[in-house]
Each structure stands twice: as structure tokens, then as C-alpha cells.
C-alpha atoms as a PDB file:
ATOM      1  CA  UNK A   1      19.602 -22.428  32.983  1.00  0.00           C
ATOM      2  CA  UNK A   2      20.043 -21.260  36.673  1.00  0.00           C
ATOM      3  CA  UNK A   3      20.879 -24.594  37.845  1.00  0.00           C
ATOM      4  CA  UNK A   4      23.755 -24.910  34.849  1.00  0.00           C
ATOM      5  CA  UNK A   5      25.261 -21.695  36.157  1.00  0.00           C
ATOM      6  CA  UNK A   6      25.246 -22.281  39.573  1.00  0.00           C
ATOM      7  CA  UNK A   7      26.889 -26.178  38.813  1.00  0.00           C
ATOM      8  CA  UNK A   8      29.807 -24.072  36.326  1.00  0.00           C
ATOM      9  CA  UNK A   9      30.325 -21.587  39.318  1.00  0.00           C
ATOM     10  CA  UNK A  10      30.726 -24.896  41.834  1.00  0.00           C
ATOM     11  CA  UNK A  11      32.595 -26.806  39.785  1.00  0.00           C
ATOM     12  CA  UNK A  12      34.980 -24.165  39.041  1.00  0.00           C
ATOM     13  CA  UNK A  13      35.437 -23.065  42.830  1.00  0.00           C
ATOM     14  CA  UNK A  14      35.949 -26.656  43.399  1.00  0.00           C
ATOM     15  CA  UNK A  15      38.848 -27.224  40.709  1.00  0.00           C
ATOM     16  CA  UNK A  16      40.969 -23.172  41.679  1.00  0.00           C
ATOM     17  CA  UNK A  17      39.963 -25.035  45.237  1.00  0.00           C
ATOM     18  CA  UNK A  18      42.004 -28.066  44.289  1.00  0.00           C
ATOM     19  CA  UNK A  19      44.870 -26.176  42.340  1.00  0.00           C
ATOM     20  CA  UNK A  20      45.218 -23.909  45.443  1.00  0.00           C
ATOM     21  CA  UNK A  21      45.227 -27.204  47.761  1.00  0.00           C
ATOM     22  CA  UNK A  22      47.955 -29.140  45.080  1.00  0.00           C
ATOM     23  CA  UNK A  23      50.325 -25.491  45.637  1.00  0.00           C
ATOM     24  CA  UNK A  24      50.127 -25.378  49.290  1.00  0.00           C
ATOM     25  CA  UNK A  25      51.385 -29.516  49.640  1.00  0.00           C
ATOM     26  CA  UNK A  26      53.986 -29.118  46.876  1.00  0.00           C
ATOM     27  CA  UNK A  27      57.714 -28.923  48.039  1.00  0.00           C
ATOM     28  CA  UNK A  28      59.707 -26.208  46.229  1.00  0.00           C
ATOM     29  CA  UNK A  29      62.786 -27.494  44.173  1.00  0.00           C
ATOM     30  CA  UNK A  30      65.485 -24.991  43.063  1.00  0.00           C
ATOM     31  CA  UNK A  31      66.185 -25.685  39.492  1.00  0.00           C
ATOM     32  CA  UNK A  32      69.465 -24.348  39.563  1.00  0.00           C
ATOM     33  CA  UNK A  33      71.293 -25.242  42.383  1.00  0.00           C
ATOM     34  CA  UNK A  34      74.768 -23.557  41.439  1.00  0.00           C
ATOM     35  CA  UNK A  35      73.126 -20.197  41.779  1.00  0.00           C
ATOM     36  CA  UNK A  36      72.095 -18.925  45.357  1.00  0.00           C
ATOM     37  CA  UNK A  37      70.773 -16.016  44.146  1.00  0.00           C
ATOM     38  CA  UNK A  38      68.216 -18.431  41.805  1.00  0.00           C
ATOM     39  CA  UNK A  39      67.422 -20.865  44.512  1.00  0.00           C
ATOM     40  CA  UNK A  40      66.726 -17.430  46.922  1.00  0.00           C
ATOM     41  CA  UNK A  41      64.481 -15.404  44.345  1.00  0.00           C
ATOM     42  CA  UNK A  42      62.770 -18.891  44.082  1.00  0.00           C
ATOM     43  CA  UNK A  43      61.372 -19.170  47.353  1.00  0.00           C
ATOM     44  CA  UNK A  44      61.950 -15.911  49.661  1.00  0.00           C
ATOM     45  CA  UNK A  45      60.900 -17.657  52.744  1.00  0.00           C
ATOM     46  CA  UNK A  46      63.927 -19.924  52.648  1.00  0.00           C
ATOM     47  CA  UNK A  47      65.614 -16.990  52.597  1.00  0.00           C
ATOM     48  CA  UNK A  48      64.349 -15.727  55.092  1.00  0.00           C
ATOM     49  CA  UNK A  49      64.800 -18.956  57.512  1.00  0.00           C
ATOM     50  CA  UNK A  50      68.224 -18.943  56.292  1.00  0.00           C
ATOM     51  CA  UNK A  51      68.612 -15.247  57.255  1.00  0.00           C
ATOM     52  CA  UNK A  52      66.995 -15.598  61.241  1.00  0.00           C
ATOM     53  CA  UNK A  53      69.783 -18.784  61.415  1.00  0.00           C
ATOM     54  CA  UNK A  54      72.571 -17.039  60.868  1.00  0.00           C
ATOM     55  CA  UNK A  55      71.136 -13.943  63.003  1.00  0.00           C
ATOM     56  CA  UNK A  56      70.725 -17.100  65.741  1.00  0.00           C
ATOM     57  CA  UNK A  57      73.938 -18.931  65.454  1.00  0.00           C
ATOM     58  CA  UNK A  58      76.678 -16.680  63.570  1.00  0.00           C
ATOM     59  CA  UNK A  59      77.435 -18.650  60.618  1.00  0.00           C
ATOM     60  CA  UNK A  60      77.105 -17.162  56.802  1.00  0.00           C
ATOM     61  CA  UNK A  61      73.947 -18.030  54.620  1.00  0.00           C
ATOM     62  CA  UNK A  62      76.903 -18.974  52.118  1.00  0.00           C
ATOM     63  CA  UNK A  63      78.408 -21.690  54.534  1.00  0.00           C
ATOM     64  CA  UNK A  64      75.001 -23.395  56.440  1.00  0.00           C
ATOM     65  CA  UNK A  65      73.495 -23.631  52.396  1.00  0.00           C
ATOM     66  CA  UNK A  66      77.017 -24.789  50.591  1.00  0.00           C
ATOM     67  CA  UNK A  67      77.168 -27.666  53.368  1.00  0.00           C
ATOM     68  CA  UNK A  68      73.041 -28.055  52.680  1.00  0.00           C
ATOM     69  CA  UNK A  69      73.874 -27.831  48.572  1.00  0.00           C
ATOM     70  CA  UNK A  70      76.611 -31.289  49.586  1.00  0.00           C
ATOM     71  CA  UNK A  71      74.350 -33.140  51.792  1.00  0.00           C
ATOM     72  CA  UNK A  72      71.400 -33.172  49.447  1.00  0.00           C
ATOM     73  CA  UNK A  73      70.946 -30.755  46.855  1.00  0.00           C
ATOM     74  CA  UNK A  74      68.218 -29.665  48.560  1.00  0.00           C
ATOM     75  CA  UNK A  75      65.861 -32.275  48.119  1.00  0.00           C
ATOM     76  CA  UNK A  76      63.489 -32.688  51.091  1.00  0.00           C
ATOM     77  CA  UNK A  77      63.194 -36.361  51.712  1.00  0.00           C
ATOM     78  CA  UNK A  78      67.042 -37.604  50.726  1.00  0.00           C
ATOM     79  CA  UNK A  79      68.054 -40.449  51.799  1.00  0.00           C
ATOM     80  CA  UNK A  80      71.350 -42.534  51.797  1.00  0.00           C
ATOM     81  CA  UNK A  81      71.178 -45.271  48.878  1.00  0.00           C
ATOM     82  CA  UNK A  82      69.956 -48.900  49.915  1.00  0.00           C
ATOM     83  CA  UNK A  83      71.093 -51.966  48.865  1.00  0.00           C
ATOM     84  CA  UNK A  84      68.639 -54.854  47.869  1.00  0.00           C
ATOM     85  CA  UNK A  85      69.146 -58.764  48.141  1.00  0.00           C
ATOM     86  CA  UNK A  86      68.693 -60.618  44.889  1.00  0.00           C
ATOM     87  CA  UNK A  87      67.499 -56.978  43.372  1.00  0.00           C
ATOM     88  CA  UNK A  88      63.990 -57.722  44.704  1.00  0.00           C
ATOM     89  CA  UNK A  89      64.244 -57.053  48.643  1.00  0.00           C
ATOM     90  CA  UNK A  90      64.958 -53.823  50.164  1.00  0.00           C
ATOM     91  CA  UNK A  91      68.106 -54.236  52.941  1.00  0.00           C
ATOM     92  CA  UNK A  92      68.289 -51.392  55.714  1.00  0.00           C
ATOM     93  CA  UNK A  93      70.339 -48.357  55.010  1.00  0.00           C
ATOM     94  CA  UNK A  94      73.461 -47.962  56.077  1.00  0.00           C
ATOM     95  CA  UNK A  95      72.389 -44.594  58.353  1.00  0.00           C
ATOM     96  CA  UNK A  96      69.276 -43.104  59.105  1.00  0.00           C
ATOM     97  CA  UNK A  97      70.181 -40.134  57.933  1.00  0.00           C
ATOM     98  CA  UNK A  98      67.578 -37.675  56.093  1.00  0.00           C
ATOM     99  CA  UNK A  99      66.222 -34.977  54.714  1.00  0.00           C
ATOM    100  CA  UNK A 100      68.114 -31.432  53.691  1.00  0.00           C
ATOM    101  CA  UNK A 101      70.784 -31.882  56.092  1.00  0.00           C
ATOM    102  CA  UNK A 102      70.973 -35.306  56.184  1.00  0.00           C
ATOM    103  CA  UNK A 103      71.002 -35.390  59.826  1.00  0.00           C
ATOM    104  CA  UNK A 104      71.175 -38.935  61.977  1.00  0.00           C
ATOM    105  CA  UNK A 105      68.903 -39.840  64.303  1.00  0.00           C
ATOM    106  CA  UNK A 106      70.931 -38.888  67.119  1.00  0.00           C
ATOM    107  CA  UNK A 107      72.188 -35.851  66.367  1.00  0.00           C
ATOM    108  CA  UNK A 108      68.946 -34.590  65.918  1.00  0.00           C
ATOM    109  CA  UNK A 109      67.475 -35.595  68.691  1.00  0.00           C
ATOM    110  CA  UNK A 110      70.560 -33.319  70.371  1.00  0.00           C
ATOM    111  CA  UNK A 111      69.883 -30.918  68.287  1.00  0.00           C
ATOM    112  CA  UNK A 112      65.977 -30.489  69.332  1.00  0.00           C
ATOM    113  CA  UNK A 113      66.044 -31.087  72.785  1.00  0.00           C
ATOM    114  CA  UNK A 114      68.945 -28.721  72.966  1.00  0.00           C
ATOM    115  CA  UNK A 115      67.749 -25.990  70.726  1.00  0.00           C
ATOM    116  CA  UNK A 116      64.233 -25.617  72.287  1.00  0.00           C
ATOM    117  CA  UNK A 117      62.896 -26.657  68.809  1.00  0.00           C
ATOM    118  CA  UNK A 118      60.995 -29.788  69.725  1.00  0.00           C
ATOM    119  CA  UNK A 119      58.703 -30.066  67.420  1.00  0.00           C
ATOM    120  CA  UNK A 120      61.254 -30.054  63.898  1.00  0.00           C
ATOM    121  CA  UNK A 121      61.297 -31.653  61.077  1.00  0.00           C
ATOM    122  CA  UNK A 122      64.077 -33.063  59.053  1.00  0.00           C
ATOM    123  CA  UNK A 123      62.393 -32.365  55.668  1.00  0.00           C
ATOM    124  CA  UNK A 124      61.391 -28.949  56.292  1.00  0.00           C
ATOM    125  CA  UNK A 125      64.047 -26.128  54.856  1.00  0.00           C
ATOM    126  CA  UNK A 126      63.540 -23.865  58.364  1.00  0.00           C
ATOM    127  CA  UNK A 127      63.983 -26.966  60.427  1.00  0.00           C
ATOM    128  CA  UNK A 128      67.185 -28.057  58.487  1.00  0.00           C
ATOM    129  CA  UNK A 129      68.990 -24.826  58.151  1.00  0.00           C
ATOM    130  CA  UNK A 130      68.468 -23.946  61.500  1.00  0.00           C
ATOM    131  CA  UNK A 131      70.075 -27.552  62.365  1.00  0.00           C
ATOM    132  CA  UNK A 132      73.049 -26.509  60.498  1.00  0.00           C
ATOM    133  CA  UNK A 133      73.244 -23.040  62.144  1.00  0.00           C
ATOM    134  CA  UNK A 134      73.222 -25.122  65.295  1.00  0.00           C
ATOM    135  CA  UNK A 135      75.923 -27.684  64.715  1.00  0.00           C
ATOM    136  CA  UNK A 136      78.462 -25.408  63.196  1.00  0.00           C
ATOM    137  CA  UNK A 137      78.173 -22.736  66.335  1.00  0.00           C
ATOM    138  CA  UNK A 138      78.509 -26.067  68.135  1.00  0.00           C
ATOM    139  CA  UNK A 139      82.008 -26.851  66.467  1.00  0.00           C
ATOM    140  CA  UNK A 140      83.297 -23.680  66.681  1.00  0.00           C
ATOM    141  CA  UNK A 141      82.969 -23.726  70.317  1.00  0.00           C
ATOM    142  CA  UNK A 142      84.009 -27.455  70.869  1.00  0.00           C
ATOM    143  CA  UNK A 143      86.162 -27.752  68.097  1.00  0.00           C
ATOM    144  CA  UNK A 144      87.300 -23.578  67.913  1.00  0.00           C
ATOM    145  CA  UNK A 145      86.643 -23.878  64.317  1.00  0.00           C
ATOM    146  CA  UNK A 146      85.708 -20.720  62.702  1.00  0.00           C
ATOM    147  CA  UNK A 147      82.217 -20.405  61.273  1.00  0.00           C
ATOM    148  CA  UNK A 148      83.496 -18.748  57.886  1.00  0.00           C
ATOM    149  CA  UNK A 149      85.419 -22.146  57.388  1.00  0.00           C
ATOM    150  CA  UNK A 150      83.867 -24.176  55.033  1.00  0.00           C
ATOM    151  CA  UNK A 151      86.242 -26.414  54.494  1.00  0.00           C
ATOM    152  CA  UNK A 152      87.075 -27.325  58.416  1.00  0.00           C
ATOM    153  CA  UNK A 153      83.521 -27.352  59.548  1.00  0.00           C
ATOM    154  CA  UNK A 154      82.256 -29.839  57.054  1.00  0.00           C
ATOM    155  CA  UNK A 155      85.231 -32.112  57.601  1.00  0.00           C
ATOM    156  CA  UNK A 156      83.478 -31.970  61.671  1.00  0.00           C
ATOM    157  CA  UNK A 157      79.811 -32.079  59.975  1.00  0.00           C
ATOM    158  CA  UNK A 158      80.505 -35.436  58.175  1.00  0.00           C
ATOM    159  CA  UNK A 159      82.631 -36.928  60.289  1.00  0.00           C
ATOM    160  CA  UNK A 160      81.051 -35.823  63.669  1.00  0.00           C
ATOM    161  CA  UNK A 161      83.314 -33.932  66.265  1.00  0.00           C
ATOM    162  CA  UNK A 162      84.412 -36.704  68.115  1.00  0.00           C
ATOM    163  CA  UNK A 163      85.882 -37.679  64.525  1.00  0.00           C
ATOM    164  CA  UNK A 164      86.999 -34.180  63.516  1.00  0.00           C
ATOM    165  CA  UNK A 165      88.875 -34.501  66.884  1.00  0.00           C
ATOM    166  CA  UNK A 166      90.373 -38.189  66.414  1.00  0.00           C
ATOM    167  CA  UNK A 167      91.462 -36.773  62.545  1.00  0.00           C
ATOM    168  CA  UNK A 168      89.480 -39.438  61.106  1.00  0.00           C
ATOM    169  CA  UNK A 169      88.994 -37.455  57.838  1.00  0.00           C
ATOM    170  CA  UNK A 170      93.450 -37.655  58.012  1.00  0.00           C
ATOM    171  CA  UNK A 171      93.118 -41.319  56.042  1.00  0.00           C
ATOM    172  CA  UNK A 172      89.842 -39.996  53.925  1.00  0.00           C
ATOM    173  CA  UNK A 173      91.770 -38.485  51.022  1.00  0.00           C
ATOM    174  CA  UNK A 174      87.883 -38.969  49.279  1.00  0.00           C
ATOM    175  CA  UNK A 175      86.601 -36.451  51.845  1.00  0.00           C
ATOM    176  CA  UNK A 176      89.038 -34.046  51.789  1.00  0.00           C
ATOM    177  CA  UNK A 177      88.410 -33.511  48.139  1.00  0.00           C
ATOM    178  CA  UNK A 178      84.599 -33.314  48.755  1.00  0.00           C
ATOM    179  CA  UNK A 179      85.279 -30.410  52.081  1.00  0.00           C
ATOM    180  CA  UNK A 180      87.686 -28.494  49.124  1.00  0.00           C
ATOM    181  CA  UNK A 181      84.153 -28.515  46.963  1.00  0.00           C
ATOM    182  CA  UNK A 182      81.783 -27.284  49.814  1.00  0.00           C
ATOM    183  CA  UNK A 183      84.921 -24.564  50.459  1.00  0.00           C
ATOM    184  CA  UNK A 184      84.810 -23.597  46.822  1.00  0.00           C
ATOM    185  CA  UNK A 185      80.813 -23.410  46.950  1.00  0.00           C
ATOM    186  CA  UNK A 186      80.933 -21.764  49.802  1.00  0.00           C
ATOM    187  CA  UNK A 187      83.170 -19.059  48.396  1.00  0.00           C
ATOM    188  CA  UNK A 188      80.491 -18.899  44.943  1.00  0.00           C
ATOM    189  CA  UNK A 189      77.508 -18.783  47.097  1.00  0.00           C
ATOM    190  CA  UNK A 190      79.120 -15.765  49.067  1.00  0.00           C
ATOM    191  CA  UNK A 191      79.883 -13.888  45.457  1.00  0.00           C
ATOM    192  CA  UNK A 192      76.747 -14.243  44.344  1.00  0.00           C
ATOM    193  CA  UNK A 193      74.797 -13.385  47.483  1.00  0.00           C
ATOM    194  CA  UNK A 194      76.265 -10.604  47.279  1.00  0.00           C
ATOM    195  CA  UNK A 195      74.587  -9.078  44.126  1.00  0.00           C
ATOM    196  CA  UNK A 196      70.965 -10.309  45.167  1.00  0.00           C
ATOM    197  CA  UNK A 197      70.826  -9.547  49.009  1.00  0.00           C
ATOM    198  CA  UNK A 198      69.682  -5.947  49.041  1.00  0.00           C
ATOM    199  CA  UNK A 199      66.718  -7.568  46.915  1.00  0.00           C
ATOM    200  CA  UNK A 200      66.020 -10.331  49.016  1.00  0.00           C
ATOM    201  CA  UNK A 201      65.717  -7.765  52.236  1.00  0.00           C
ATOM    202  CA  UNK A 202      63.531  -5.898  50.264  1.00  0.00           C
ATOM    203  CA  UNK A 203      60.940  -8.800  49.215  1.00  0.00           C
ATOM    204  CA  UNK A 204      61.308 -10.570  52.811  1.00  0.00           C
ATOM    205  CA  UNK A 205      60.726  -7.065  54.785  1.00  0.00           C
ATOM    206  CA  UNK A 206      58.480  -5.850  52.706  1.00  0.00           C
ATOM    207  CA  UNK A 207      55.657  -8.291  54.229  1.00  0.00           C
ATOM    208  CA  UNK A 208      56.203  -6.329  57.713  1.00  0.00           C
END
């Protein structure tokens, strides 16, 4: 009778063991991505990374996660489509772009040799805001665009700032319709941060 206890006590340590172990390796996945206030309440600690980056680099929450919101929805391992031969064989990808930000190999490697943040990640949320924190504040210097411009600083996000510069977006009539839709996100995300902030500060302080 002992023994039966003491094999229901393991095997239940081992399975909240497990569930605890299956919580901690799961990635969290707004369900509604049109609501910043949702996708905040969800998971206060990107919140909270998207708080210290604008703190660090000056541009809105609004901006850094409507530009996130175009780039990949905020799923943490996105990738650009690829095309295979005779629907069997997987061809290379047209840009080795990834993760929330979709950032390229190279400008990443910039962006972590410059930013002191070596050790970064592509698919983690801190990592990737803080990325976009970091190129925008880079535009507005280069490029004096203004880090409350949505539409402007996606146009030099996409097409680099060497583009932005060269006004390759100019024969992109495509783009320009996708930098009015990060502008008009932009502009939601702001509304509804709005109602939900004082909240947020209260949850993410509260753990100090």
C-alpha cells in the first residue's frame, strides 16, 4: 500500500514536472494580432522588452510593434517562402531573413556588434524589438526620419537606407501601399495603447 502511494506521488511529480517543462519551451502566440492591448495583457514581459526599447532608442511601442505586426505577425521562426523544383526539392530562399523582425544576415550582424548585444537572437521577442528600436534611431539619424513616422521609416526598414536614399520604394507602388498599412497600424496600436498602459505599468512594476 506504501509502495502504491509513494509510485502515485512520483508519477504525479513527474507528469506537473513535464507540464511545467512543456510551458517553459512553448513560444507565446498572440491570438489577436489587431489588438495591442490583447497581444500586451498576453504576455507582460513583451511588454516590458518593448517598453526598455523605446526607453533605449526613442521610438513608440506603437511604431517598433506595427513594423514587427508587417514583418511577421509575430511568429518567432518566419521565414520568407521557398520555392521547390519539381514540388519535391527544397530551392534556397530568396533572403535569409528571419524571425520577428525578419532581419538579414547582415544587418544583424551590424546590429549586434554595434549594439553591445552579442549574444541575440532573431527569434526571441526582446532580441527583435530591441533590433527594431535600433534600426529606426539609426534612420532617423542617417536618414533624419522621424521616429513617430511609420510610414517613412518602414519604407527605409524594407528597403534598407541605402535604398530609402536612392528612392527605390519611388517605382514600388506595391510597397507604398503596404508602408500606408504599417502607418495606419501604427496609428491603431497608439489608440489602443493608450487605454491599457497604466495597466501594463502596473503588472510589469509590480514584480519590483
Amino acid at each position: 500500500m506504501l509502495r502504491q502511494k509513494i509510485r502515485l506521488i512520483f508519477v504525479s511529480l513527474m507528469f506537473a514536472t513535464s507540464l511545467l517543462l512543456v510551458s517553459a519551451c512553448s513560444t507565446y502566440q498572440p491570438k489577436n494580432t489587431n489588438n495591442l492591448c490583447d497581444i500586451f495583457l498576453g504576455e507582460t514581459d513583451w511588454y516590458e522588452a518593448a517598453r526598455d526599447a523605446q526607453h533605449k532608442w526613442g521610438t513608440p511601442i506603437y511604431v517598433m510593434m506595427a513594423i514587427m505586426h508587417q514583418e511577421s505577425r509575430f511568429v518567432a521562426d518566419a521565414q520568407p517562402q521557398r520555392d521547390w523544383f519539381l514540388g519535391i526539392i527544397p530551392l534556397p530562399r530568396d533572403s535569409s531573413a528571419f524571425g520577428y523582425a525578419q532581419a538579414q544576415d547582415p544587418v544583424w550582424g551590424e546590429y549586434t556588434s554595434q549594439s553591445g548585444n552579442s549574444g541575440a537572437d532573431r527569434d526571441e521577442f526582446e532580441d527583435a524589438i530591441d533590433f527594431i528600436g535600433w534600426y529606426t534611431d539609426g534612420s532617423q539619424k542617417r536618414l533624419k526620419l522621424s521616429k513617430w513616422d511609420a510610414y517613412g521609416q518602414y519604407l527605409a526598414y524594407h528597403e534598407g537606407r541605402g535604398g530609402y536614399e536612392r528612392k527605390t520604394y519611388s517605382g514600388k507602388p506595391w510597397l507604398k501601399k503596404v508602408a500606408r498599412k504599417v502607418k495606419a497600424r501604427s496609428s491603431q496600436y497608439n489608440r489602443q495603447l493608450k487605454t491599457c498602459k497604466s495597466k501594463l505599468d502596473d503588472r510589469v512594476d509590480s514584480w519590483f
